[in-house]
Protein backbone atom coordinates (compact mmCIF):
# COMPACT_ATOMS: atom_id res chain seq x y z
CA UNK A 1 76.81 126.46 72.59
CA UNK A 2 78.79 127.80 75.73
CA UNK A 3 80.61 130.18 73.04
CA UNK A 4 81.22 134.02 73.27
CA UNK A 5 81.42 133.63 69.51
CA UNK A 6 77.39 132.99 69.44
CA UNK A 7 77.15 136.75 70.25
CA UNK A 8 79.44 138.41 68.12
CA UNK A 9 77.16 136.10 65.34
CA UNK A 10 73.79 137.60 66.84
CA UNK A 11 75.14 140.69 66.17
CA UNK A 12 76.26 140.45 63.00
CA UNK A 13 72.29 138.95 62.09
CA UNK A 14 70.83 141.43 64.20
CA UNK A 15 69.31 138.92 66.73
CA UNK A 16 68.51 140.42 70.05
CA UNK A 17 70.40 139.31 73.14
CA UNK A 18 68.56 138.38 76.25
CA UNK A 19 70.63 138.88 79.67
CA UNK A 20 68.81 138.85 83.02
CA UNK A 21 70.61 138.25 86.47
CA UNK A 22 70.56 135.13 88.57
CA UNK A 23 71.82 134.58 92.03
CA UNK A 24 70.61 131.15 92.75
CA UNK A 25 70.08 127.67 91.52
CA UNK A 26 65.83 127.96 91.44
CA UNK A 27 66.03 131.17 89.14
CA UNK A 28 68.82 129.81 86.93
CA UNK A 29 67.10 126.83 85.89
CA UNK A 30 63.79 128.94 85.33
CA UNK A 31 65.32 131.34 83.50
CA UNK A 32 67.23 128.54 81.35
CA UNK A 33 64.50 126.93 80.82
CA UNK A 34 62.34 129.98 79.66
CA UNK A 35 65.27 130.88 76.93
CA UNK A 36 66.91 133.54 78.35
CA UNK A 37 70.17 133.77 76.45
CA UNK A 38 72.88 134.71 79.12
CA UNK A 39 72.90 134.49 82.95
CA UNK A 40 74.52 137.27 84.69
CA UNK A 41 75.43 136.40 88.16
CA UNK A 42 76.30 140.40 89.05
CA UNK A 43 77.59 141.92 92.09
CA UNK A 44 74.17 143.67 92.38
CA UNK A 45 73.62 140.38 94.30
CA UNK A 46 75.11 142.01 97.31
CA UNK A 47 72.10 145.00 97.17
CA UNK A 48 69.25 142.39 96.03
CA UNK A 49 70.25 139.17 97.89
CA UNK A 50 72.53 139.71 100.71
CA UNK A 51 71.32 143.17 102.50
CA UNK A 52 74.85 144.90 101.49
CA UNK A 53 74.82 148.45 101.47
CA UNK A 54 76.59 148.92 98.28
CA UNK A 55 78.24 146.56 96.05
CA UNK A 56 81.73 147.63 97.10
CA UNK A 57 80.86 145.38 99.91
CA UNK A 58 80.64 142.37 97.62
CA UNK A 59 83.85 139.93 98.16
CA UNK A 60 85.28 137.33 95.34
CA UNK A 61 83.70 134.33 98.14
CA UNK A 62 80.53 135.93 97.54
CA UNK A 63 80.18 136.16 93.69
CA UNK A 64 82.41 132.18 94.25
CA UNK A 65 79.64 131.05 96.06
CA UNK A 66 76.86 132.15 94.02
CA UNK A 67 78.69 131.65 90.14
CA UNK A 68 78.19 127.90 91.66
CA UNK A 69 75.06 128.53 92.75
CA UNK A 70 73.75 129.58 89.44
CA UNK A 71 75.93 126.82 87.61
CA UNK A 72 74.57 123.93 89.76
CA UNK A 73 70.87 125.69 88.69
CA UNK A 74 71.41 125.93 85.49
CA UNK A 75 74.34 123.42 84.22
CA UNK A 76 74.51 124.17 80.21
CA UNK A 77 73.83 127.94 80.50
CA UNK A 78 76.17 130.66 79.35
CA UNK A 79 77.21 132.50 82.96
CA UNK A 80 78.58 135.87 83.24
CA UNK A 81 80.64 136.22 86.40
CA UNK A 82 81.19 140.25 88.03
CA UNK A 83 84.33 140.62 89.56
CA UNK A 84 83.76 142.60 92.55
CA UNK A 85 85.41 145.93 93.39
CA UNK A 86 88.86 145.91 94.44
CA UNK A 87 89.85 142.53 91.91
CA UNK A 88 91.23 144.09 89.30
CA UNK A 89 93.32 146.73 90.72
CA UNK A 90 96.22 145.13 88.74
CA UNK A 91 96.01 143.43 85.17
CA UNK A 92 97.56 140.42 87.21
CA UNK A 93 95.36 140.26 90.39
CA UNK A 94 92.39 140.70 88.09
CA UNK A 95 93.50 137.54 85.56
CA UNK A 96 94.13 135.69 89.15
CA UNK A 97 90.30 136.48 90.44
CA UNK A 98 88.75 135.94 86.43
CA UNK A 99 90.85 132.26 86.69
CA UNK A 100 89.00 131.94 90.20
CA UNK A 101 85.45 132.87 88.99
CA UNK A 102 85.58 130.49 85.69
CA UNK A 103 86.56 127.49 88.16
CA UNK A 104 83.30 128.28 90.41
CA UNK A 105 81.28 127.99 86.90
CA UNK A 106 81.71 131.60 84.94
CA UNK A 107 82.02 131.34 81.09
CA UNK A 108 82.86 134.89 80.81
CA UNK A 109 83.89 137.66 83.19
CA UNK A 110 82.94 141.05 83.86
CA UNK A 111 84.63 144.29 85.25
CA UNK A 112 83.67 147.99 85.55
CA UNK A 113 85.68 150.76 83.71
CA UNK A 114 88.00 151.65 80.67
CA UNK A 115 90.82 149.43 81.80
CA UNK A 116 91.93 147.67 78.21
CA UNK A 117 95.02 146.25 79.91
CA UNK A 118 92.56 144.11 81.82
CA UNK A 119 90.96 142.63 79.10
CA UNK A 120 94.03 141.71 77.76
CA UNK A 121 95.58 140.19 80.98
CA UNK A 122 92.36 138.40 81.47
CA UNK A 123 91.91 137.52 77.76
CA UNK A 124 95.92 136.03 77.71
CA UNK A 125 94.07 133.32 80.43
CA UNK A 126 92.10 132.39 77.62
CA UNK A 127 88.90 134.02 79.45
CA UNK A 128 86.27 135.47 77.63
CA UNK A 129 85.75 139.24 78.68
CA UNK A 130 82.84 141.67 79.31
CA UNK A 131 83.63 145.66 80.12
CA UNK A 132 81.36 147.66 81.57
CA UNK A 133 80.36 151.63 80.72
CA UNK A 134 78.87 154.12 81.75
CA UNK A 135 77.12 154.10 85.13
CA UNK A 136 79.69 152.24 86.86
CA UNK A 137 78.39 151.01 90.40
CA UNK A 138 81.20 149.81 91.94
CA UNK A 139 82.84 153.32 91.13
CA UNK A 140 80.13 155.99 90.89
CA UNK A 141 78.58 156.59 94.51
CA UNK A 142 75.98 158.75 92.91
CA UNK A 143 73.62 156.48 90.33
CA UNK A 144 72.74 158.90 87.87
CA UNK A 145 72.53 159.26 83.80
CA UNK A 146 76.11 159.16 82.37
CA UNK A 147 77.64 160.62 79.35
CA UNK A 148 74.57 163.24 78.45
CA UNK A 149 77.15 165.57 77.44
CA UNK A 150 78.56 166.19 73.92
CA UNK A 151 81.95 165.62 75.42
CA UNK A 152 81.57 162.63 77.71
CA UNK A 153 79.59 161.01 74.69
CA UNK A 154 82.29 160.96 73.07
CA UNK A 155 84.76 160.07 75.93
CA UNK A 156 82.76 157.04 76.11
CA UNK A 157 82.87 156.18 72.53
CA UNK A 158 87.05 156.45 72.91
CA UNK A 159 86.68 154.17 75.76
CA UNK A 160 84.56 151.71 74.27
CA UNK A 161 86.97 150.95 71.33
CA UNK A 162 89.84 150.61 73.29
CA UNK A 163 88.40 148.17 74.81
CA UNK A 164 86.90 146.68 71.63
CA UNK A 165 90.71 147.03 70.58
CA UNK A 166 92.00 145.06 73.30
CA UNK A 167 89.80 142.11 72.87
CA UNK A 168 86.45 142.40 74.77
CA UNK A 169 83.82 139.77 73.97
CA UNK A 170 80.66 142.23 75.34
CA UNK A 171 80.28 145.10 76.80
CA UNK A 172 77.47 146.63 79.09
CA UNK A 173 76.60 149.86 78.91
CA UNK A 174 74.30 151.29 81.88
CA UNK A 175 72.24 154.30 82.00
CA UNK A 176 73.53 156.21 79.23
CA UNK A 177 71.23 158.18 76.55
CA UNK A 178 70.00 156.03 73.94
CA UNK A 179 71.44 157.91 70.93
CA UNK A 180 75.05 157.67 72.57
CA UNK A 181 74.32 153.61 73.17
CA UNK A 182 73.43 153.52 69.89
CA UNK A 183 76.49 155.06 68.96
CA UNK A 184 78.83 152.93 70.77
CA UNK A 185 77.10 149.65 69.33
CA UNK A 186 77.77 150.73 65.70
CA UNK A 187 81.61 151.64 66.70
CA UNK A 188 82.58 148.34 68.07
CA UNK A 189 82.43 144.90 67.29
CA UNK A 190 81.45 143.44 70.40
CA UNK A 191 78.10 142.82 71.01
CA UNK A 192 76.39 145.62 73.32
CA UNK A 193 74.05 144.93 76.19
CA UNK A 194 71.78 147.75 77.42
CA UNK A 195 70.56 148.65 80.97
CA UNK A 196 68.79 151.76 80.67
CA UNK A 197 70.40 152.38 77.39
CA UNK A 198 67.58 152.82 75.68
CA UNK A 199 66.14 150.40 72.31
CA UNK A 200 69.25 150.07 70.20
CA UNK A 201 71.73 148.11 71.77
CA UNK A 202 72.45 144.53 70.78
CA UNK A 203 70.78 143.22 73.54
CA UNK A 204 69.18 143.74 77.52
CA UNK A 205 70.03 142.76 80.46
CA UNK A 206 68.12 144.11 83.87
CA UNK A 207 68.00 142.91 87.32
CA UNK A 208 65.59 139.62 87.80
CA UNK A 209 64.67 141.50 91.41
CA UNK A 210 63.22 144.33 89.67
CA UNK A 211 61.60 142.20 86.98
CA UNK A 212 59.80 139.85 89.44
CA UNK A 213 59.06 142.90 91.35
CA UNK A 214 60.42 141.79 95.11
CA UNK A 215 60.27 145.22 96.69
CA UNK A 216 57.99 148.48 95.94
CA UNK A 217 60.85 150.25 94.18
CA UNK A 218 60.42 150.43 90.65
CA UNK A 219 62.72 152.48 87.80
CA UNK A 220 62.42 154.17 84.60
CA UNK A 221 64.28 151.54 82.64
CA UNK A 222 62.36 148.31 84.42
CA UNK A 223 59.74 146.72 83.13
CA UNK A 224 57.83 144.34 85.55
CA UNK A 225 56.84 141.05 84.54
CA UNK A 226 55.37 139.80 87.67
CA UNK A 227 54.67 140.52 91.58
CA UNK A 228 56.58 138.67 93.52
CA UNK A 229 56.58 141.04 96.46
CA UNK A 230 53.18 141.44 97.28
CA UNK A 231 52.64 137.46 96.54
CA UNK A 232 55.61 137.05 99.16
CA UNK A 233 54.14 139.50 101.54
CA UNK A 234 50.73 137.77 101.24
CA UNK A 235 52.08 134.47 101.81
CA UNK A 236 54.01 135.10 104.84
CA UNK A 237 51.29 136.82 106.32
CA UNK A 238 48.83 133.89 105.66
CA UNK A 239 51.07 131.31 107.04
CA UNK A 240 51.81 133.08 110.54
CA UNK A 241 48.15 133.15 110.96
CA UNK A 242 47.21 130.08 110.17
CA UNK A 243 50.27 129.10 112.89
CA UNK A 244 49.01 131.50 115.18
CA UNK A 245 45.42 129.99 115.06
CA UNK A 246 45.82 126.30 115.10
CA UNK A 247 44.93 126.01 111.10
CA UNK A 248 48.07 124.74 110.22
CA UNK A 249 49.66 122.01 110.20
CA UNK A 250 45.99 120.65 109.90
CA UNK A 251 45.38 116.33 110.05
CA UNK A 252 46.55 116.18 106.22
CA UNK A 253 49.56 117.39 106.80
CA UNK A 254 50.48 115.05 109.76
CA UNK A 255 52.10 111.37 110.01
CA UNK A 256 51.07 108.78 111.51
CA UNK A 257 52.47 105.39 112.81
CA UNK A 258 50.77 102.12 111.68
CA UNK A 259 48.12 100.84 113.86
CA UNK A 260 49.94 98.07 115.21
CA UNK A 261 53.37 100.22 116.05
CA UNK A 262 50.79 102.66 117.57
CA UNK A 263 49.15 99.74 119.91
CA UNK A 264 52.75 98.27 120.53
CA UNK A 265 53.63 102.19 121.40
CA UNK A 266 50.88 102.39 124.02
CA UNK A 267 49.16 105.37 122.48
């Protein structure tokens, strides 16, 4: 059921919401087909995928190209499209660029910061809506723990329901001290997905990089579920030496024309 209204009712029965970024058709479909609940094709794609410095260097053509991507991979899954940094500098350019990313395949569209005249711009498209809190990416240069003050707690919480006042669908909160997540999740009624928000959100979401383990970097609020790095590493380095020492392609791995095309070939 591609339905935002799913979520609000795993919420309401306490049924934990599984979120884990995809940037590609391969890991769509795997990810579909393992039961993961919602795919979030997010501008981290630019620091993961694409070699980008930041994610302020992600464009709309990039998260187009790989929203499409992800929906060709993965054709009945619920898709969560970022909108890069710079789209929603107005209500209107934003409910322009969240009409653009729900033709390339998005269900539901996501932005960074306490901007509840977004979600209603984008919501008045008939767009489903998630906000973002907290560690903010696309606006915080410095990626450290937000709101671990009494006062920006409780900034946060302000933020979060206007937002949940203006009609957001979800809302991510990122690298924020558990007992203010858990705060925030009991004050609105949109579902809450955590990222290093410790155990008491309404659901998870982290970055399928860091989960598959594609680079040595690991974090606090990761959790590995394979090696995909050193299996990659291993790989590459096995098939440059077999190239480099005649071992492959071997016999078995080579064509051949029928005898009688051969003889008529003169070989």
């Amino acid at each position: 059921m591609r339905d935002a209204a799913r979520f609000f009712q795993m919420k309401r029965q306490g049924e934990k919401i599984a979120m884990l970024t995809a940037y590609d058709a391969p890991n769509a479909r795997a990810q579909a087909e393992g039961g993961v609940d919602i795919l979030l094709v997010g501008d981290s794609v630019g620091t993961n995928i694409l070699g980008y410095a930041s994610e302020r260097e992600v464009t709309m053509a990039d998260m187009v190209h790989h929203i499409a991507a992800v929906r060709r991979g993965a054709p009945e899954a619920y898709i969560v499209g970022d909108l890069p940094y710079a789209s929603c500098a107005t209500p209107q350019l934003a409910a322009q660029n969240a009409k653009t990313l729900r033709a390339a395949g998005a269900d539901m569209v996501k932005f960074e910061g306490a901007l509840p005249d977004v979600v209603r711009a984008i919501k008045a498209e008939g767009i489903a809506v998630c906000c973002h809190l907290g560690l903010e990416p696309q606006n915080h240069e410095e990626k450290r723990l937000k709101g671990k003050t009494a006062a920006d707690a409780k900034a946060l919480i302000d933020n979060a329901r206007a937002l949940d006042a203006a009609g957001m669908d979800m809302l991510v909160l990122e690298l924020i001290p558990e007992e203010v997540a858990r705060a925030v999740t009991q004050a609105v009624k949109a579902p809450t997905i955590g990222i290093g928000a410790g155990r008491f959100t309404d659901g998870q979401v982290l970055v399928v990089c860091d989960t598959l383990g594609y680079t040595q970097n690991n974090f606090k609020h990761n959790k590995r579920y394979a090696d995909h790095g050193t299996t990659m590493r291993e790989a590459a380095a096995a098939y440059a030496h077999d190239v480099h020492s005649g071992a492959f392609p071997a016999e078995s791995n080579a064509f051949k024309m029928p005898k009688e095309e051969r003889e008529a070939f003169g070989v």
